[in-house]
C-alpha atoms as a PDB file:
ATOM      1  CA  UNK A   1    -115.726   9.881 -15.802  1.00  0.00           C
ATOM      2  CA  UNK A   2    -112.368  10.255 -16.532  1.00  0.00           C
ATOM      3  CA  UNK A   3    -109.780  11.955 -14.291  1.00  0.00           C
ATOM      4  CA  UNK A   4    -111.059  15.503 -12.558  1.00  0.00           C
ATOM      5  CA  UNK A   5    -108.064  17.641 -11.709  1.00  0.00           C
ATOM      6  CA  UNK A   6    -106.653  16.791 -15.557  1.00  0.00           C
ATOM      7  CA  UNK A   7    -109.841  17.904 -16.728  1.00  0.00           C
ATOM      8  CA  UNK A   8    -110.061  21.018 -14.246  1.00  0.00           C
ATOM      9  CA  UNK A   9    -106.524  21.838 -15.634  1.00  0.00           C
ATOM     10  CA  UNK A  10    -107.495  21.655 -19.165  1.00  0.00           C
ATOM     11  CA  UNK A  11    -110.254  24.148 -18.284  1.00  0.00           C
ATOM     12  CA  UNK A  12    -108.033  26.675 -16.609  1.00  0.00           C
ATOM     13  CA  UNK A  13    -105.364  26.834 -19.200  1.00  0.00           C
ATOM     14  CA  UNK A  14    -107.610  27.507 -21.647  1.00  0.00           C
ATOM     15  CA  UNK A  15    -109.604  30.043 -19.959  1.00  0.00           C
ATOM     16  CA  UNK A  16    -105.665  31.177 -19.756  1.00  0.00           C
ATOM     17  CA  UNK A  17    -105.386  31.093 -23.301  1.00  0.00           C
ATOM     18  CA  UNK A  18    -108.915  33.105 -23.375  1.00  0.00           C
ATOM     19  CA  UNK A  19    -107.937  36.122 -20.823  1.00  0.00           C
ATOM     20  CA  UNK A  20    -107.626  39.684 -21.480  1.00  0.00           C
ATOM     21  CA  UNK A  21    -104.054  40.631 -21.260  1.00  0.00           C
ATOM     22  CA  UNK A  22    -105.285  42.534 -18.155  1.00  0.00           C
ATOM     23  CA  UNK A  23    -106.154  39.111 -16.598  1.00  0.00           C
ATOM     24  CA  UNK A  24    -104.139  36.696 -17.707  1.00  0.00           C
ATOM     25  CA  UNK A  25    -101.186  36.607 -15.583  1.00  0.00           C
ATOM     26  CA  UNK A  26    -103.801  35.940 -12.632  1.00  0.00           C
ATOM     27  CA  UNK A  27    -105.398  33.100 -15.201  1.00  0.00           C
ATOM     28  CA  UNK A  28    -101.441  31.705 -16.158  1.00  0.00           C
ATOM     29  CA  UNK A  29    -101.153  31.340 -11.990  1.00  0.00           C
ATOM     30  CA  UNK A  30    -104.154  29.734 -11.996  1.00  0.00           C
ATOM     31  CA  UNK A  31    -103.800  27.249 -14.385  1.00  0.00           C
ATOM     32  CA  UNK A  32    -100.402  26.573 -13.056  1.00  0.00           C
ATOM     33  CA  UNK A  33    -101.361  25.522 -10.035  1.00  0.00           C
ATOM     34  CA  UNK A  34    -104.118  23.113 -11.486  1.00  0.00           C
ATOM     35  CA  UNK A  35    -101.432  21.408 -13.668  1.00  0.00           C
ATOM     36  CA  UNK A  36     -99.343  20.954 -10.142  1.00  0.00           C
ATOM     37  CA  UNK A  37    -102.726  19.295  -8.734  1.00  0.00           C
ATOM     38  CA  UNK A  38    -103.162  17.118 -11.814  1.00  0.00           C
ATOM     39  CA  UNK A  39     -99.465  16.038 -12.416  1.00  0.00           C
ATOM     40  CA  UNK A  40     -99.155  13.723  -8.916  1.00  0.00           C
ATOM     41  CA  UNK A  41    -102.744  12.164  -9.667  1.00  0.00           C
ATOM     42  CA  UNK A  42    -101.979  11.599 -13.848  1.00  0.00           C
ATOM     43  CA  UNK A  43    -101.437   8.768 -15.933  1.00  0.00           C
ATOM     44  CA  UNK A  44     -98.138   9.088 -18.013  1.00  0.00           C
ATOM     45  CA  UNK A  45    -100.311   9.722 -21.074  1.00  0.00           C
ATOM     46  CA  UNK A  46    -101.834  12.608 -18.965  1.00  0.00           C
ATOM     47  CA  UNK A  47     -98.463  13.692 -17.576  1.00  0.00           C
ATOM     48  CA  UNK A  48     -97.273  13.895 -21.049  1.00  0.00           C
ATOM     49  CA  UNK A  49    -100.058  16.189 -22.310  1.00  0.00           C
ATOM     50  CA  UNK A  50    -100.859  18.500 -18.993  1.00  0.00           C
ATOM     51  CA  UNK A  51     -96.546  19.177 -19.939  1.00  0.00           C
ATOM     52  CA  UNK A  52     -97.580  20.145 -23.158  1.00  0.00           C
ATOM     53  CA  UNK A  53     -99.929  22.722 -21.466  1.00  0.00           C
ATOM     54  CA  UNK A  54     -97.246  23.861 -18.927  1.00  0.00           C
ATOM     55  CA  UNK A  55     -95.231  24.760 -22.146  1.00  0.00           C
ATOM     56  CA  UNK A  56     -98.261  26.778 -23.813  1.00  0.00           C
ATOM     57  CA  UNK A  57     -98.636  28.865 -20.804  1.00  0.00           C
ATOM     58  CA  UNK A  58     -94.828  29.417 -20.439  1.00  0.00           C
ATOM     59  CA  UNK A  59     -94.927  31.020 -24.395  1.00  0.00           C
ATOM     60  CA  UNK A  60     -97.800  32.995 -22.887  1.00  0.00           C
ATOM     61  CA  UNK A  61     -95.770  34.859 -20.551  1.00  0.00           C
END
């Protein structure tokens, strides 16, 4: 089954990655604040890659 707010947080950043530039600073907030949820709840492998994330949607901005 795997772990469901790492998964919702892969979803939103990439829908992040996917926005418009008219909506992606509402998707970037978004995604953000799934990779909050997931962080507490993560394995260190998972902590290690949803930081990897945080980083892609920091170059985004």
């Amino acid at each position: 089954m795997g772990n469901q707010l790492f998964q919702e947080a892969r979803r939103f950043v990439e829908m992040a990655k996917n926005a418009n530039p008219e909506y992606r600073e509402s998707a970037v907030g978004k995604a953000k604040n799934a990779l909050s949820s997931a962080f507490a709840n993560s394995t260190v492998a998972e902590q290690s890659q949803l930081q990897e994330m945080q980083t892609e949607l920091e170059q985004m901005q």
